[in-house]
N, C-alpha and C. Protein backbone atom coordinates (compact mmCIF):
# COMPACT_ATOMS: atom_id res chain seq x y z
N UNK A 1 0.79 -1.17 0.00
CA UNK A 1 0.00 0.00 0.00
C UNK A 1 0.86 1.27 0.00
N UNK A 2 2.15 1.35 0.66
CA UNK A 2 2.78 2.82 0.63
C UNK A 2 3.29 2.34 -0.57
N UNK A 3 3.86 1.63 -1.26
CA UNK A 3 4.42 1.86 -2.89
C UNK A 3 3.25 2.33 -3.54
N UNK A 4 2.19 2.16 -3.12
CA UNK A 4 0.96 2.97 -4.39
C UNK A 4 1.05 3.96 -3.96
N UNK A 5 0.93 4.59 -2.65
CA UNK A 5 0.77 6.00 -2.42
C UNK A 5 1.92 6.76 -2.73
N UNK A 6 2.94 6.19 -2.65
CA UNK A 6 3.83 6.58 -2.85
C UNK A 6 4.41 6.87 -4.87
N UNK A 7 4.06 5.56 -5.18
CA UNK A 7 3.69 5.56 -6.66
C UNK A 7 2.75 7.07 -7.22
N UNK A 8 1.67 7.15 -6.17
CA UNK A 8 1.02 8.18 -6.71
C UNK A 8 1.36 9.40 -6.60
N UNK A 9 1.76 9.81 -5.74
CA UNK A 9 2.66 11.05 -5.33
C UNK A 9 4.07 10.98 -6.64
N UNK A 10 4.32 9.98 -6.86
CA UNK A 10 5.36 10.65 -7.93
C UNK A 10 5.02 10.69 -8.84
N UNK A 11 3.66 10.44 -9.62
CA UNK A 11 3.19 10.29 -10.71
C UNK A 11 2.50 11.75 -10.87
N UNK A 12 1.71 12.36 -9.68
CA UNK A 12 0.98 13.52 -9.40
C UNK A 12 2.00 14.76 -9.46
N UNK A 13 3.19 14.70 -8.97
CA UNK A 13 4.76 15.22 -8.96
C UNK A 13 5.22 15.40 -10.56
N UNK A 14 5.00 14.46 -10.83
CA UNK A 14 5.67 14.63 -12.30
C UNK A 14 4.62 15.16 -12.98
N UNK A 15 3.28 15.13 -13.16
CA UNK A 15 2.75 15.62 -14.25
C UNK A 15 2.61 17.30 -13.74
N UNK A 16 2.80 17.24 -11.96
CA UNK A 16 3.10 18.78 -12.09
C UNK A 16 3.86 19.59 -12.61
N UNK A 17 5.04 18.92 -12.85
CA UNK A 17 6.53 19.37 -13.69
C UNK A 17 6.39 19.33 -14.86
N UNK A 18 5.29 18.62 -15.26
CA UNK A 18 5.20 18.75 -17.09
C UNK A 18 4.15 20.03 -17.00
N UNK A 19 2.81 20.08 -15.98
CA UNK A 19 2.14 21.40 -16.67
C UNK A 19 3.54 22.66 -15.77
N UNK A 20 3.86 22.80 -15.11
CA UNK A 20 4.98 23.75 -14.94
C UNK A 20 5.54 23.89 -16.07
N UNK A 21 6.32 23.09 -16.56
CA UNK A 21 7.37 23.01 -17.21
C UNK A 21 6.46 23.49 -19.34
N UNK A 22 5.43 23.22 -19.29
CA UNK A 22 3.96 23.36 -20.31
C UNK A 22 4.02 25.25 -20.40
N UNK A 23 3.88 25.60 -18.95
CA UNK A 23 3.33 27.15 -18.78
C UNK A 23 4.90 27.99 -18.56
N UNK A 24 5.80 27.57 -18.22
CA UNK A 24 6.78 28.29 -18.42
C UNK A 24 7.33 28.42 -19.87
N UNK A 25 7.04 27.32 -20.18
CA UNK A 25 7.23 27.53 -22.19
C UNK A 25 6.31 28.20 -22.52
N UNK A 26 5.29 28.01 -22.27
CA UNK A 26 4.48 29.13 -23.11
C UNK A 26 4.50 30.84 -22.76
N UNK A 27 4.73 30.70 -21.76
CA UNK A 27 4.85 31.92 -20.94
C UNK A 27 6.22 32.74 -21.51
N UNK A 28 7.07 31.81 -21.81
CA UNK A 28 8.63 32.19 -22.35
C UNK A 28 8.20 32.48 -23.76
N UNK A 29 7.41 31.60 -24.50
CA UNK A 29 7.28 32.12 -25.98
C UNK A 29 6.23 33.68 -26.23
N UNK A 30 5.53 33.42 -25.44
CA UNK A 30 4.27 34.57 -25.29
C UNK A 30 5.25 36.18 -25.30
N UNK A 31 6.34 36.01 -24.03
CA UNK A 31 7.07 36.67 -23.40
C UNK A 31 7.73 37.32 -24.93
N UNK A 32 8.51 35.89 -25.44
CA UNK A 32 9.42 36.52 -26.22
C UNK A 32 9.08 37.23 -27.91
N UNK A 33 7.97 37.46 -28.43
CA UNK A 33 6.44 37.39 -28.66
C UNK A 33 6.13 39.17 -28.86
N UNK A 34 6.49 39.03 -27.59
CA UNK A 34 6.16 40.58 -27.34
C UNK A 34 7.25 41.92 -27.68
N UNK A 35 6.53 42.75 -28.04
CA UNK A 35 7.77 44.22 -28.05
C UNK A 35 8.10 44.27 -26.88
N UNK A 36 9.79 44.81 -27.03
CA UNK A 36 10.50 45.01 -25.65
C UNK A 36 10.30 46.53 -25.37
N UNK A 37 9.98 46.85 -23.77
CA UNK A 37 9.57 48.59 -23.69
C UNK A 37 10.64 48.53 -22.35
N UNK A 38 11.22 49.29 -23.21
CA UNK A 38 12.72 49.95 -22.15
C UNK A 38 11.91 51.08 -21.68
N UNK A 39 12.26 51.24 -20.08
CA UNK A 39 11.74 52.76 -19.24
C UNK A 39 12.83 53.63 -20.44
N UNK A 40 11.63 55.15 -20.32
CA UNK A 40 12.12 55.83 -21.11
C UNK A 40 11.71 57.31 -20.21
N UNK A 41 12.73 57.78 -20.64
CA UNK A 41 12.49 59.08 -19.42
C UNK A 41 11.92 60.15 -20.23
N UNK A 42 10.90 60.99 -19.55
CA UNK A 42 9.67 61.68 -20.00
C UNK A 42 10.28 63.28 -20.33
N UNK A 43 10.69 63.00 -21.57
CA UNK A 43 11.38 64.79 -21.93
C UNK A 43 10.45 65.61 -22.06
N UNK A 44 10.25 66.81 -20.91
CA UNK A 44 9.45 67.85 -20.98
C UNK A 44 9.42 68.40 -22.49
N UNK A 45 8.39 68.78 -23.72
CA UNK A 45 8.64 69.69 -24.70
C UNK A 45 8.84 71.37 -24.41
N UNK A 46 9.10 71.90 -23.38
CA UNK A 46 9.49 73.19 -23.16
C UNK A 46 10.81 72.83 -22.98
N UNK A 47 11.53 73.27 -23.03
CA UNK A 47 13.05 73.75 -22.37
C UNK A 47 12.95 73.63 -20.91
N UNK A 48 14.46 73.12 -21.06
CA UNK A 48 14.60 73.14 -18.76
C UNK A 48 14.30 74.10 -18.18
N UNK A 49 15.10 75.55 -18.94
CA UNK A 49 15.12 76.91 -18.57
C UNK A 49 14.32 77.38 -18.97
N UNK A 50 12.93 77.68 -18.78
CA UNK A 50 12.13 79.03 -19.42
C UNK A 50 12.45 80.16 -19.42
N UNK A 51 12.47 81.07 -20.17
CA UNK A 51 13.02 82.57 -20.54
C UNK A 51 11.63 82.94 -19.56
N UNK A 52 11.64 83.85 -18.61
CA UNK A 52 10.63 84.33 -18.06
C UNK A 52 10.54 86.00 -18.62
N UNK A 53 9.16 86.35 -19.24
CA UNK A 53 8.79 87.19 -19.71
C UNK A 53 8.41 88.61 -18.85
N UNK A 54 8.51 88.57 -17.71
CA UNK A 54 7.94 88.87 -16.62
C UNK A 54 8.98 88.85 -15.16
N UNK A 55 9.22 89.54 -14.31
CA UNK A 55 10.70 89.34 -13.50
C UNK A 55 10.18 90.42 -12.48
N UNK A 56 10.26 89.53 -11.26
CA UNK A 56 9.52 90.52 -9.77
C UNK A 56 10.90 91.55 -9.79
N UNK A 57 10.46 92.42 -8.87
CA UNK A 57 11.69 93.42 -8.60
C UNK A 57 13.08 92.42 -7.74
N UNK A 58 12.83 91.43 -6.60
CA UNK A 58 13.52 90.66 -6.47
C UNK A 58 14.62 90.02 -7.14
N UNK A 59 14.00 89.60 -8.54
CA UNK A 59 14.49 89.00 -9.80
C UNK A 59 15.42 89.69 -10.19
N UNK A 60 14.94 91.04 -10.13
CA UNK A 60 15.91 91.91 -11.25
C UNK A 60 16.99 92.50 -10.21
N UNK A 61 16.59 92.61 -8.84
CA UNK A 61 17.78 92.38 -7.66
C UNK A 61 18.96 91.62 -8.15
N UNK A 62 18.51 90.56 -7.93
CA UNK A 62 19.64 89.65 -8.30
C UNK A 62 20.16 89.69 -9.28
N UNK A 63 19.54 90.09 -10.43
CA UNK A 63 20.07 89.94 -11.96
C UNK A 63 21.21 91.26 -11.86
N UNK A 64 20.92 92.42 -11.07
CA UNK A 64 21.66 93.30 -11.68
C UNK A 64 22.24 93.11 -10.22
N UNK A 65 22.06 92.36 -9.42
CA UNK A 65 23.19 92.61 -8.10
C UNK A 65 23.14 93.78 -7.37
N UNK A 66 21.67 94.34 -7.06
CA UNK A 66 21.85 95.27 -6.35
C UNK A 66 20.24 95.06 -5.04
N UNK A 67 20.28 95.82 -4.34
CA UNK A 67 18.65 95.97 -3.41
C UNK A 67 17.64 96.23 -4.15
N UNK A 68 16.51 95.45 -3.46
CA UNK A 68 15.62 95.69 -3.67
C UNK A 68 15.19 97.45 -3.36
N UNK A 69 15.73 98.07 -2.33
CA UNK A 69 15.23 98.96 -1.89
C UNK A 69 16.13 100.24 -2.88
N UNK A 70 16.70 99.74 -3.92
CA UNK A 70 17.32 100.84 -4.95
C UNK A 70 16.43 100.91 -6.12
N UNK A 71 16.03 99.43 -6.55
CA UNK A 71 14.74 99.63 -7.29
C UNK A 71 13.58 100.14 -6.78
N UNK A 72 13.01 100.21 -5.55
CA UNK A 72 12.09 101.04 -5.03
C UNK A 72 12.51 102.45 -5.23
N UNK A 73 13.46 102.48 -4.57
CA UNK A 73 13.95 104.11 -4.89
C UNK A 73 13.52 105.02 -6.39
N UNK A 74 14.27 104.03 -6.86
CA UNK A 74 14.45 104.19 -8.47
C UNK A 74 12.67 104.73 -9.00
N UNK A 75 11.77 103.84 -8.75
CA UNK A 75 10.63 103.99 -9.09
C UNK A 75 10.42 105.25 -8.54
N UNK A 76 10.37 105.23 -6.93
CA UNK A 76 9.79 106.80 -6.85
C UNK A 76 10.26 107.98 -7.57
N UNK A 77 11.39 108.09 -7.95
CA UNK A 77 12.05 109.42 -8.46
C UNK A 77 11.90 109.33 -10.14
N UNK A 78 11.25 108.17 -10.58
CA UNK A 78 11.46 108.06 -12.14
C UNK A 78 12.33 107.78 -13.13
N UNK A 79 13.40 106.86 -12.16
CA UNK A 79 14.69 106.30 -12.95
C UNK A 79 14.61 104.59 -13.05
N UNK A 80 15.82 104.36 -13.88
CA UNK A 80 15.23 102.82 -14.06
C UNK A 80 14.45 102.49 -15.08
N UNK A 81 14.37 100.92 -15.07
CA UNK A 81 13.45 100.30 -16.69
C UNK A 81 12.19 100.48 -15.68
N UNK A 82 10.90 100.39 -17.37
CA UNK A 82 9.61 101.21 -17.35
C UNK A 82 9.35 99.47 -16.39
N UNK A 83 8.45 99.82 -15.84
CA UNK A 83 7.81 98.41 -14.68
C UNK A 83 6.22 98.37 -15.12
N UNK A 84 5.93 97.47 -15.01
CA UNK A 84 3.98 96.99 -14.48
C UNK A 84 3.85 97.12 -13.02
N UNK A 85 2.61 97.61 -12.67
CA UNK A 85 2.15 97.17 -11.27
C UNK A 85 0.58 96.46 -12.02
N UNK A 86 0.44 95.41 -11.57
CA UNK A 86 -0.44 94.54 -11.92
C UNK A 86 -1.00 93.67 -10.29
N UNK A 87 -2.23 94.10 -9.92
CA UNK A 87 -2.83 93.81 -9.06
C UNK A 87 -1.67 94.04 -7.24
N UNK A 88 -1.36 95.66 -7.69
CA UNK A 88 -0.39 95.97 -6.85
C UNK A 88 1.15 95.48 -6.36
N UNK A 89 1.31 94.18 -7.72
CA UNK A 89 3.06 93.87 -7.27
C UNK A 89 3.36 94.03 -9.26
N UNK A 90 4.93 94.54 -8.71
CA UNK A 90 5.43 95.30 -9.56
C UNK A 90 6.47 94.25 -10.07
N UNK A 91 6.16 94.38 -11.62
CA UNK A 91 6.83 93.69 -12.19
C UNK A 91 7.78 94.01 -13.53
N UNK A 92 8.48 93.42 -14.05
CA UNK A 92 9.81 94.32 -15.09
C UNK A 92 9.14 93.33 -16.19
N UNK A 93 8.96 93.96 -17.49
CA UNK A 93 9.15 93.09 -18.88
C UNK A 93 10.51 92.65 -19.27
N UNK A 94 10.77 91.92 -19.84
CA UNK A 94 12.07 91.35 -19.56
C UNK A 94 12.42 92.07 -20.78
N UNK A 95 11.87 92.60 -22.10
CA UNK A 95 12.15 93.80 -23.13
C UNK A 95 12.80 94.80 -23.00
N UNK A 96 11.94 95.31 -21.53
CA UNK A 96 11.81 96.57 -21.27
C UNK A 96 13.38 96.70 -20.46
N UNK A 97 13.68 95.31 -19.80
CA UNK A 97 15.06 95.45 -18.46
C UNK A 97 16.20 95.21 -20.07
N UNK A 98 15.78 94.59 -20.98
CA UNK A 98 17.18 94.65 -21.74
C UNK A 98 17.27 95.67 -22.73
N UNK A 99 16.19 96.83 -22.94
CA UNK A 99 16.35 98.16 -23.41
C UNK A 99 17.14 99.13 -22.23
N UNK A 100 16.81 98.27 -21.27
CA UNK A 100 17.35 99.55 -20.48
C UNK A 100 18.97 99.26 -20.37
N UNK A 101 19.80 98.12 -20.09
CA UNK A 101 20.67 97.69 -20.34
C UNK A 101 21.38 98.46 -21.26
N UNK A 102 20.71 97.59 -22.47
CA UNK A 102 21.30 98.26 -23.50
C UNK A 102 22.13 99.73 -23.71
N UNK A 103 20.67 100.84 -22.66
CA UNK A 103 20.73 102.02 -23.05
C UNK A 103 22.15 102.43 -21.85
N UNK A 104 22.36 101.44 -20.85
CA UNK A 104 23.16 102.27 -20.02
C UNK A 104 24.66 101.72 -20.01
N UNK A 105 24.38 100.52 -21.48
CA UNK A 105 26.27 100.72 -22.40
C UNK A 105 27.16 101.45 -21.99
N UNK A 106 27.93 101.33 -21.68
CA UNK A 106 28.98 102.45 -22.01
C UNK A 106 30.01 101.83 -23.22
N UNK A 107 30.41 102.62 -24.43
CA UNK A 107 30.95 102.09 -24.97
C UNK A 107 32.32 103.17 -25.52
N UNK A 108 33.16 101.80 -25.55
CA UNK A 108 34.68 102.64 -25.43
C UNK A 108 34.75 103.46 -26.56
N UNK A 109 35.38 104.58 -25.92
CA UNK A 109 35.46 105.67 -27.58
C UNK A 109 37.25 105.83 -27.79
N UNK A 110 37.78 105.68 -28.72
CA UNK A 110 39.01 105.92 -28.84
C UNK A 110 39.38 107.15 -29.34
């Protein structure tokens, strides 16, 4: 009686290894079957850097390396690039800060 049960257990054993061995082949052909999709990294279509059209007084702090409280100045007395105040915060066209640039060149005269 244990050689049958035992008989049966290896008979039940083996045909598990054939459907295993059935579904990993198919699974391998299915697999190989298929298009391969490599991760692909998601390139924004804007640029890294956006050109900002628009530049708080902060911004233009830093850009020209000086206080905020010289560009305030500047505004009250009427010097400086032309600004927006738009819903009370004041802002530079970025046109308008490289006309002004431009205009305060100095260029070598020989």
């Amino acid at each position: 009686m244990a050689s049958n049960k035992t008989s049966s257990s290896n008979q039940r054993a083996k045909n598990m290894c054939d459907v295993l061995d059935a579904l990993t082949s198919g699974i391998a052909k299915t697999a190989a079957n298929e298009p391969k999709f490599e991760p692909q990294h998601l390139v924004p279509e804007v640029p890294a850097e956006v050109a900002r059209q628009l530049l708080t007084e902060i911004m233009l702090a830093d850009r020209w390396v000086c206080s905020v409280a010289r560009l305030q100045r500047w505004r009250t007395i009427g010097e400086g690039p032309q600004y927006l105040k738009i819903v009370g915060k004041v802002l530079y066209r970025l046109k308008d800060i490289e006309a002004y640039e431009e205009a305060c060149l100095i260029r070598k005269v020989l």
